[in-house]
C-alpha atoms as a PDB file:
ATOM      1  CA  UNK A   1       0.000   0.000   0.000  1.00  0.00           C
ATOM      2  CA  UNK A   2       3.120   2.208   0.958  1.00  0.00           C
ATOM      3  CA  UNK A   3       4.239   1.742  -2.448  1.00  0.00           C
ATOM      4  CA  UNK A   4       0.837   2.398  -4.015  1.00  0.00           C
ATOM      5  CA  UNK A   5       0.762   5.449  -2.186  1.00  0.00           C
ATOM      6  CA  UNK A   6       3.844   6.659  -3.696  1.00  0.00           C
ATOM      7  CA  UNK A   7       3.122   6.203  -7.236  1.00  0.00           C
ATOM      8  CA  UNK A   8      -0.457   7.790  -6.654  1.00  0.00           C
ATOM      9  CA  UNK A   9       1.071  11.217  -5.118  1.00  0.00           C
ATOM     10  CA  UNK A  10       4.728  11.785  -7.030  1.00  0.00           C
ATOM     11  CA  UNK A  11       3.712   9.877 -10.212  1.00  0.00           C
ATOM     12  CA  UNK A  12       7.035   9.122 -11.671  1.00  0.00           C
ATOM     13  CA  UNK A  13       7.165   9.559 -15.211  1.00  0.00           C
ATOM     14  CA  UNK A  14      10.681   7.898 -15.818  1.00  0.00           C
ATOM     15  CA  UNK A  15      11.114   4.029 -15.016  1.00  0.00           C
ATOM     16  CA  UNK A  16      14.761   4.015 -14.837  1.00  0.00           C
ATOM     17  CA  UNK A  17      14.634   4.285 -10.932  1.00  0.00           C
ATOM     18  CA  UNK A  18      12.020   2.001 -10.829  1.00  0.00           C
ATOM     19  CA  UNK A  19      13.896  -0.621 -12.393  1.00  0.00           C
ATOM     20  CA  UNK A  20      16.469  -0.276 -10.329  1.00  0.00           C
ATOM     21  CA  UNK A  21      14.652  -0.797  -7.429  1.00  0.00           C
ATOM     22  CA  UNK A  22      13.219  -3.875  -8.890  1.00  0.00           C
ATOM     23  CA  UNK A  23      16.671  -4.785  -9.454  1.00  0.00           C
ATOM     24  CA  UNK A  24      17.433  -4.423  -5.829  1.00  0.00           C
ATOM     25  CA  UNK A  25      14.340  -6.134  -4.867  1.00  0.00           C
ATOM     26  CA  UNK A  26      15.196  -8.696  -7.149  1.00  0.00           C
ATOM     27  CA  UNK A  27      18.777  -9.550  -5.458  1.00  0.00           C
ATOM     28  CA  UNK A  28      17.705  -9.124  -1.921  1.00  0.00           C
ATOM     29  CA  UNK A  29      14.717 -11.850  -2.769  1.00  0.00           C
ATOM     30  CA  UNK A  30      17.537 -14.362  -4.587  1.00  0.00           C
ATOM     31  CA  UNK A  31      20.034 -13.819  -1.335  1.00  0.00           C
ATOM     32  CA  UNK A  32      17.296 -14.709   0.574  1.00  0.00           C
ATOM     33  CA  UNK A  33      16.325 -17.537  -0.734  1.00  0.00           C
ATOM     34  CA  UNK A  34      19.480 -19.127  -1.476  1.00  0.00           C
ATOM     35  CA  UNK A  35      21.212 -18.115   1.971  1.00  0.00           C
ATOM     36  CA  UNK A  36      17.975 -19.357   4.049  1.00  0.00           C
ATOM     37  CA  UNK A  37      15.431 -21.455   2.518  1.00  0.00           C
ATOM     38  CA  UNK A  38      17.151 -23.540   0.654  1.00  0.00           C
ATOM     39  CA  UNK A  39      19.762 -24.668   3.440  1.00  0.00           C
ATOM     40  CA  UNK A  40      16.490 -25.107   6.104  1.00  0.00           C
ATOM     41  CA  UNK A  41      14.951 -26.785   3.108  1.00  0.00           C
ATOM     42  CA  UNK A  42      17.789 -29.404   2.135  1.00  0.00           C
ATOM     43  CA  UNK A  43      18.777 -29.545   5.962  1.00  0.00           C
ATOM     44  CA  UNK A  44      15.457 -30.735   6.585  1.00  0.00           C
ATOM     45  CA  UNK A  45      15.238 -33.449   3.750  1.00  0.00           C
ATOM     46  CA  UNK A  46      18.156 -35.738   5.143  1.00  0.00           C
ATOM     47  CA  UNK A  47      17.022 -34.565   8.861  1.00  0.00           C
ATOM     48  CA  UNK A  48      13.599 -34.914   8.845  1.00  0.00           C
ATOM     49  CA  UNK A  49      11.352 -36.700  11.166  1.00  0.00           C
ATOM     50  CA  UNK A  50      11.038 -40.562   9.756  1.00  0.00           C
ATOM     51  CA  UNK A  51       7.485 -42.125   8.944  1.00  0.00           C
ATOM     52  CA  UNK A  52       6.708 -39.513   6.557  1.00  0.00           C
ATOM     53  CA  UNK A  53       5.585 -40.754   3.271  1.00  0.00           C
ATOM     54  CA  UNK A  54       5.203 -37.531   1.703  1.00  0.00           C
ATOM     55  CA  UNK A  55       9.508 -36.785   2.210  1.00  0.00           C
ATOM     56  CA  UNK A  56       9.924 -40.029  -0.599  1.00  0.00           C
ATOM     57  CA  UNK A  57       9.751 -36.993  -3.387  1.00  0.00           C
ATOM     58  CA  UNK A  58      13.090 -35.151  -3.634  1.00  0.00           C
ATOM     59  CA  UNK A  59      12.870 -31.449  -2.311  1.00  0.00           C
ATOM     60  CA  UNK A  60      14.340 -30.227  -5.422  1.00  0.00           C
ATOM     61  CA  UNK A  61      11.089 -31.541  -7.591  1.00  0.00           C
ATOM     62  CA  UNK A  62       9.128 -29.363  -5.790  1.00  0.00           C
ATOM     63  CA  UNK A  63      11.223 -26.552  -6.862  1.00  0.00           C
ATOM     64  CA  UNK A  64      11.118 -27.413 -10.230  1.00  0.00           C
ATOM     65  CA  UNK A  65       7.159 -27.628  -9.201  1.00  0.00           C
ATOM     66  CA  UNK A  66       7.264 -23.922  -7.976  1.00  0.00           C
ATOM     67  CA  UNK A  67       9.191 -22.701 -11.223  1.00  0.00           C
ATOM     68  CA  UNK A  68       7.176 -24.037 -13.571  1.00  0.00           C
ATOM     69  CA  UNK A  69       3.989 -22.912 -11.579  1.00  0.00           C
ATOM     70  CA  UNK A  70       4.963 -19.382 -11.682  1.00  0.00           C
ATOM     71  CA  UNK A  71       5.460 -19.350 -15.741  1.00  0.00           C
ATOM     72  CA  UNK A  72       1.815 -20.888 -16.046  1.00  0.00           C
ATOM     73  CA  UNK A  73       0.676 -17.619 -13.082  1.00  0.00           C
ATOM     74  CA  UNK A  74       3.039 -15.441 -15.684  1.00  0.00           C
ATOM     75  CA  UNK A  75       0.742 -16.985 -18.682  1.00  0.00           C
ATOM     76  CA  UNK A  76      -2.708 -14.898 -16.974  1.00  0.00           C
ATOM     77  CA  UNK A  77      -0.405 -12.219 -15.001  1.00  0.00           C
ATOM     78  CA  UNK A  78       1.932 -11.064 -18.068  1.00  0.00           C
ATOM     79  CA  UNK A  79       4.400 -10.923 -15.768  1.00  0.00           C
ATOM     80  CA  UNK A  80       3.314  -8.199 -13.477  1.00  0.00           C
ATOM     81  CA  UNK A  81       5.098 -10.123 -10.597  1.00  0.00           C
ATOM     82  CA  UNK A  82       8.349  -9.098 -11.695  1.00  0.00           C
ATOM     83  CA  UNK A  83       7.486  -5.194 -13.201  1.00  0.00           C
ATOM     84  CA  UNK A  84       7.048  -6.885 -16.905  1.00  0.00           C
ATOM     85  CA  UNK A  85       3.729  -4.720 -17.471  1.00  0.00           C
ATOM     86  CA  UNK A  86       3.626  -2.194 -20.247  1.00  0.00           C
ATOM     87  CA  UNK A  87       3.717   1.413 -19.599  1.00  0.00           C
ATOM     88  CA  UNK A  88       3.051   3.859 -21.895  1.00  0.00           C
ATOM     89  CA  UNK A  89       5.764   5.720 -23.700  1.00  0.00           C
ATOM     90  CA  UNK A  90       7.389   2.459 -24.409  1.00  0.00           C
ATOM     91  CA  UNK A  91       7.659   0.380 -27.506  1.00  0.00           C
ATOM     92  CA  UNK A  92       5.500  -2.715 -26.157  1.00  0.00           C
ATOM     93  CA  UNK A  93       2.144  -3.425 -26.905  1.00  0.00           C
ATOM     94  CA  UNK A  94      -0.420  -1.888 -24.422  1.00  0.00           C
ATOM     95  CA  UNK A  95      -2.825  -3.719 -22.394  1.00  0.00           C
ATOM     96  CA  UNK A  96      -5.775  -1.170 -21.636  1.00  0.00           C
ATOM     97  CA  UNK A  97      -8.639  -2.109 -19.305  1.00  0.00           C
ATOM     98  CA  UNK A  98     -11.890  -0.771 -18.502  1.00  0.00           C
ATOM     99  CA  UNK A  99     -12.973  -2.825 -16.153  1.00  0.00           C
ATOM    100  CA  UNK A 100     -11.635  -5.271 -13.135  1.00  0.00           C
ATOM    101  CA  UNK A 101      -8.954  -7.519 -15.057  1.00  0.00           C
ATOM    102  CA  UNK A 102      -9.445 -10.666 -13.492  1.00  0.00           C
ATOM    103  CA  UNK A 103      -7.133 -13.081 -14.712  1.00  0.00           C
ATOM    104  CA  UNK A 104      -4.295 -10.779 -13.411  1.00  0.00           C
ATOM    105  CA  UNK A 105      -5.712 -10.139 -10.090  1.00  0.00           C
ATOM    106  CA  UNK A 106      -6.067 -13.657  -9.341  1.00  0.00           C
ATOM    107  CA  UNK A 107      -3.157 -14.488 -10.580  1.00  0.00           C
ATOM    108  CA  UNK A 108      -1.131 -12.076  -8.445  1.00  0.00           C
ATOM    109  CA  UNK A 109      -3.246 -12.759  -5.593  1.00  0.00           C
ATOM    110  CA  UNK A 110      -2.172 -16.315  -5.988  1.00  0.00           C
ATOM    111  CA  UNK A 111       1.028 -16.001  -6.213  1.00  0.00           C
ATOM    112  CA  UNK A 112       1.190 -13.290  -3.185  1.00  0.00           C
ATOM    113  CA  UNK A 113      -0.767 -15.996  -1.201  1.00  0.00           C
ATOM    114  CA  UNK A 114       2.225 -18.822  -1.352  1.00  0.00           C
ATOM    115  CA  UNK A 115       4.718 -16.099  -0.773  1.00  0.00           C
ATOM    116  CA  UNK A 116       3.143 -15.924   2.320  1.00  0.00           C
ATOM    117  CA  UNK A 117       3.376 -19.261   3.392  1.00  0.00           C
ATOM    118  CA  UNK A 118       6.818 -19.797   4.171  1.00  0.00           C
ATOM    119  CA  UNK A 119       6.594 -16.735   6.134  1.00  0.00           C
ATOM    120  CA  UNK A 120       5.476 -18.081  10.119  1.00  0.00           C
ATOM    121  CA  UNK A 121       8.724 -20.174  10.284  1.00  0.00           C
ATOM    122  CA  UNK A 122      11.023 -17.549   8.770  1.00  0.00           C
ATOM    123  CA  UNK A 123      10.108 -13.990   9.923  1.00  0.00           C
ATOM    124  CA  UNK A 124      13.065 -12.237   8.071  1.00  0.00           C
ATOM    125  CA  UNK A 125      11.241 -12.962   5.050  1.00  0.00           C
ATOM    126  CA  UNK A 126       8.794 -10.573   5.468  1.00  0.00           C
ATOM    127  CA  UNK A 127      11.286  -7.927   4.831  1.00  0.00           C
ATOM    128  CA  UNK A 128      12.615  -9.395   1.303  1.00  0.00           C
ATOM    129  CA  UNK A 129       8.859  -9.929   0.084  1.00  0.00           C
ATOM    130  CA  UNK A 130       7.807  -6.705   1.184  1.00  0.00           C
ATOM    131  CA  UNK A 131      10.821  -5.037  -0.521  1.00  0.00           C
ATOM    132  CA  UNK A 132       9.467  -7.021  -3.242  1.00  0.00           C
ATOM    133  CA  UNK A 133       6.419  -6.055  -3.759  1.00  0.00           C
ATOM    134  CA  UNK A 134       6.886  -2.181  -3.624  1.00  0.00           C
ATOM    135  CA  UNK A 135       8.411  -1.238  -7.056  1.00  0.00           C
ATOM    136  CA  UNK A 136       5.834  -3.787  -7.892  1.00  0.00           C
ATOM    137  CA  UNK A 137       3.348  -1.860  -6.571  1.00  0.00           C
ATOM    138  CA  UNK A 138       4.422   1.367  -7.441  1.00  0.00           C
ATOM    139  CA  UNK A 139       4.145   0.330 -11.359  1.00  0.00           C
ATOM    140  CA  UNK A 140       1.242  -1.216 -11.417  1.00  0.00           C
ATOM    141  CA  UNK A 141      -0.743   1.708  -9.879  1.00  0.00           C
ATOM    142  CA  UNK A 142       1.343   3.540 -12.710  1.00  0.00           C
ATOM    143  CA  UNK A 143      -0.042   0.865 -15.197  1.00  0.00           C
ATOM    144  CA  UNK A 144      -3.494   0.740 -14.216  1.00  0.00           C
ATOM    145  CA  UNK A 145      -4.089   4.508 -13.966  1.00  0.00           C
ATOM    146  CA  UNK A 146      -2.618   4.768 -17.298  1.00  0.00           C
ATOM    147  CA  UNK A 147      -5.206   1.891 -18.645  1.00  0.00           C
ATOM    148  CA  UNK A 148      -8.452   3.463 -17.734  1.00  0.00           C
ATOM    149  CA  UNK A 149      -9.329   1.757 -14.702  1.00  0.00           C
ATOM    150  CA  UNK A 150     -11.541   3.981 -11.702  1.00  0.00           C
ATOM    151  CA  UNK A 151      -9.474   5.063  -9.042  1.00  0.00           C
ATOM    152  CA  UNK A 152     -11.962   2.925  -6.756  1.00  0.00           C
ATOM    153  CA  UNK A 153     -10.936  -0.200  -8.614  1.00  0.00           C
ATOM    154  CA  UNK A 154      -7.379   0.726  -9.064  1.00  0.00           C
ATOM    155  CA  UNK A 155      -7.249   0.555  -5.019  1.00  0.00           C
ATOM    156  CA  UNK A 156      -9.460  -2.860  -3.937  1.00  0.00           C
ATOM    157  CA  UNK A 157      -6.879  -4.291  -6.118  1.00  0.00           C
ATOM    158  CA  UNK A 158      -4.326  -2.846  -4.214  1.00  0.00           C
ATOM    159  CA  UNK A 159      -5.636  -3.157  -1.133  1.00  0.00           C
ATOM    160  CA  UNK A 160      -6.365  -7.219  -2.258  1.00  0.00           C
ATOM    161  CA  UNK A 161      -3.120  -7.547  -3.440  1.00  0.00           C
ATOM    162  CA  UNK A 162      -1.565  -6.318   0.014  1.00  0.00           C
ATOM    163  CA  UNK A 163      -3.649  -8.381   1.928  1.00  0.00           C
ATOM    164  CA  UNK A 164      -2.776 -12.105  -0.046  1.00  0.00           C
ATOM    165  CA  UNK A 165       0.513 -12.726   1.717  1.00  0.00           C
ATOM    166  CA  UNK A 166      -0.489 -11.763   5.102  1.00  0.00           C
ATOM    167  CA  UNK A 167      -3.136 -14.624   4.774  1.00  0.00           C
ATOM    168  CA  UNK A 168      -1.051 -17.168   3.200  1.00  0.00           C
ATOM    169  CA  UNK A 169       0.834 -16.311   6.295  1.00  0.00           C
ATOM    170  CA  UNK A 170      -1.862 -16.998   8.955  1.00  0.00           C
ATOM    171  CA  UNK A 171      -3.309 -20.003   6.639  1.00  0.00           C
ATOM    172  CA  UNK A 172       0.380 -21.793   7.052  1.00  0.00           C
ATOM    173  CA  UNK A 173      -0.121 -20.944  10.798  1.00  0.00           C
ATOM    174  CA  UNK A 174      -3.255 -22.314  11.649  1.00  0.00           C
ATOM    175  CA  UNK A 175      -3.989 -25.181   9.156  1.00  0.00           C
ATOM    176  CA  UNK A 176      -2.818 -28.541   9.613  1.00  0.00           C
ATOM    177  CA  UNK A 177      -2.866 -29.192   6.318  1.00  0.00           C
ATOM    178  CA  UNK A 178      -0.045 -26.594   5.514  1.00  0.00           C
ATOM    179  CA  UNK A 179       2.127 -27.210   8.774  1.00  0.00           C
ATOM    180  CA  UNK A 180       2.046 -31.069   7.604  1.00  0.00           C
ATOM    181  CA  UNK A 181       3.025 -29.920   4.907  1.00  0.00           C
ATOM    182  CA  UNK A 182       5.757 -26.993   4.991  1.00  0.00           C
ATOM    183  CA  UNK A 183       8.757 -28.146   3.702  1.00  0.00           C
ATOM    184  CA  UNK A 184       7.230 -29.591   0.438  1.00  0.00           C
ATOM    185  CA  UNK A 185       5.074 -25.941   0.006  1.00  0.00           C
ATOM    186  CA  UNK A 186       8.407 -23.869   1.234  1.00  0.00           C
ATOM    187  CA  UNK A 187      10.306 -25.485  -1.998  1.00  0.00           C
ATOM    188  CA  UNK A 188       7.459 -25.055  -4.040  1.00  0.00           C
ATOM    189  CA  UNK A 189       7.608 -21.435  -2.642  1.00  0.00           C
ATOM    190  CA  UNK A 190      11.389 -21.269  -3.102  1.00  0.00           C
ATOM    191  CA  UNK A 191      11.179 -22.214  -6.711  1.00  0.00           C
ATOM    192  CA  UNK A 192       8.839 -19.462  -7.160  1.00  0.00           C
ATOM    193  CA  UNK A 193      10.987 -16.893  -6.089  1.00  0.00           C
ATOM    194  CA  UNK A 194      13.971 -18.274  -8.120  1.00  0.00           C
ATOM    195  CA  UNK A 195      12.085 -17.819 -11.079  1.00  0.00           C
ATOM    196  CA  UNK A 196      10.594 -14.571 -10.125  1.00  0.00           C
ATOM    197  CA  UNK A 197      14.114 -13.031  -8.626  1.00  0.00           C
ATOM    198  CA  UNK A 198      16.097 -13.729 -11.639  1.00  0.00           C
ATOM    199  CA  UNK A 199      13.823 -12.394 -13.722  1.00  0.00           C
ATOM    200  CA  UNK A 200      13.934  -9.123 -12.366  1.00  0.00           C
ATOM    201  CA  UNK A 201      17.306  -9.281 -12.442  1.00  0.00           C
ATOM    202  CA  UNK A 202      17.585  -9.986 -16.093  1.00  0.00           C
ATOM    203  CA  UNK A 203      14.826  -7.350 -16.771  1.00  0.00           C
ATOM    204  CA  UNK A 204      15.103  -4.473 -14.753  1.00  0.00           C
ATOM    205  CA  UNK A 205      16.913  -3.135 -17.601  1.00  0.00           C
ATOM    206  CA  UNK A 206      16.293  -1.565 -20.906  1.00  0.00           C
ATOM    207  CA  UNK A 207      18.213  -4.470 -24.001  1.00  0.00           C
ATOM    208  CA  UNK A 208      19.107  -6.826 -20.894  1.00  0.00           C
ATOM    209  CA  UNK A 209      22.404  -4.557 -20.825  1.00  0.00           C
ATOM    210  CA  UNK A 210      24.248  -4.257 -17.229  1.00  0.00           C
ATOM    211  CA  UNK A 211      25.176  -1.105 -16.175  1.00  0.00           C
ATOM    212  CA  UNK A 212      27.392   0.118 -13.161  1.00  0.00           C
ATOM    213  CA  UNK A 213      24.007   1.770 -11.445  1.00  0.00           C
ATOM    214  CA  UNK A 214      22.450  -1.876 -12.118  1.00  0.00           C
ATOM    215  CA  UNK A 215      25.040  -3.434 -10.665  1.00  0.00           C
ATOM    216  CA  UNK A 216      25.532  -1.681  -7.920  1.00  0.00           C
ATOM    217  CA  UNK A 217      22.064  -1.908  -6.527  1.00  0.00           C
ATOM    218  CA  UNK A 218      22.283  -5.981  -7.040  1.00  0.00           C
ATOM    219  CA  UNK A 219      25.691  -6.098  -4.678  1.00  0.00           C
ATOM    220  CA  UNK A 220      23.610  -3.449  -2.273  1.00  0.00           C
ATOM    221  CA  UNK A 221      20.564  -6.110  -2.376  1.00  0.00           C
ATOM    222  CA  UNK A 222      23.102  -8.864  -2.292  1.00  0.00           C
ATOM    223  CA  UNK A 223      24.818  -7.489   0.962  1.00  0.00           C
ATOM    224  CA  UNK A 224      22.162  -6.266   2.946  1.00  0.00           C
ATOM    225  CA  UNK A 225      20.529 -10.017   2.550  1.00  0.00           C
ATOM    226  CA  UNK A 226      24.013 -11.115   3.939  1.00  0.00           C
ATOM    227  CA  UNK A 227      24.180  -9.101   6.810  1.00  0.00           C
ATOM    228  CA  UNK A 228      20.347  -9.648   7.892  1.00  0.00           C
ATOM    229  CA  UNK A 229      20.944 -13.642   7.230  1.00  0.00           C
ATOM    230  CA  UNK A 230      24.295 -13.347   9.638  1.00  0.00           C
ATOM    231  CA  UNK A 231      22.416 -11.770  12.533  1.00  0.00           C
ATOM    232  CA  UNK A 232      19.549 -13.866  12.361  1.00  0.00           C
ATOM    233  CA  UNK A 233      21.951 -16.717  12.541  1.00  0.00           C
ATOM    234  CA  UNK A 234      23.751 -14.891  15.277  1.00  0.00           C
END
């Protein structure tokens, strides 16, 4: 909502410093995961608790699960996870909308939900998917505002949006089901953001092209994932 906010009030016209954050975003989210989850998540396979019938399936299969899951979300989201939505003054087709697009709400809302899941057991990961989702934010209030839709509409999907990851959150909490569970939908989870973090990596950029602000903002993303995964282990 903070980054909703933003892009209602100082509407940025240029998305270079957007990108960049997404680039940021993008590292911090890949540190993350590969410093955290998928240590817990490997850890866990050759020392979990015996008698479970549902370990038999390789940990890694359900990342592969995740990954390919997200490109199927990407199929009905265009790739709004990850800032690939078409603003005007660019040279990409445009995507206007009159009315409530469904198939991308749901399929952000979906994949907001299971980025919420892993969430209870690893608290610290609140921070790298909610520095995910504000350049995400921020462009598609930009997008949406620029494709027609009421400022009423523009916000319940914001507001929806916002609220998917909190309740994937509580739902991994409270349900049995998902607690049973966790380590099979944490890699699913993890192979989500793998495909989602690299992306933005390789797209937060005009041609693909690296450039020394790019950079930099990866090794600051990089780095600050470092130092918050030391003191938690600390």
């Amino acid at each position: 909502m903070l980054g909703y906010a933003l892009a209602w009030t100082t509407q940025p016209k240029k998305k270079k410093h957007i990108k960049l954050l997404l680039a940021f975003s993008g590292a911090f989210l890949l540190s993350l995961t590969v410093m955290h989850l998928l240590p817990e998540l490997f850890h866990a396979e050759h020392h979990g608790h015996e008698g479970h019938t549902h370990s038999q399936i390789p940990v890694g299969a359900y990342i592969m699960f995740g990954i390919i899951l997200q490109i199927v979300l990407e199929f009905f989201s265009k790739g709004a996870e990850h800032g690939h939505v078409h603003l005007h003054g660019s040279h990409e087709e445009e995507m206007p909308f009159q009315k409530m697009p469904w198939l991308l709400f749901g399929s952000l809302c979906l994949h907001a939900l299971l980025e919420g899941l892993p969430i209870y057991q690893n608290n610290h990961l609140a921070y790298g998917i909610g520095i995910h989702h504000f350049p995400i934010a921020m462009i598609l209030t930009i997008f949406f505002r620029q494709s027609g839709l009421k400022n009423w509409t523009i916000f319940g999907f914001m507001l929806g949006f916002a609220l998917m990851t909190p309740i994937g959150t509580y739902l991994a909490e409270h349900l049995h089901f998902m607690q049973h569970y966790s380590r099979e939908l944490t890699a699913v989870v993890v192979g989500i953001l793998f495909h989602i973090s690299s992306t933005i990596i390789f797209e937060s950029n005009e041609g693909h092209k690296f450039n020394l602000a790019k950079i930099s903002m990866i090794l600051l993303g990089f780095a600050l994932a470092y130092i918050m995964e030391s003191g938690h282990a600390h």
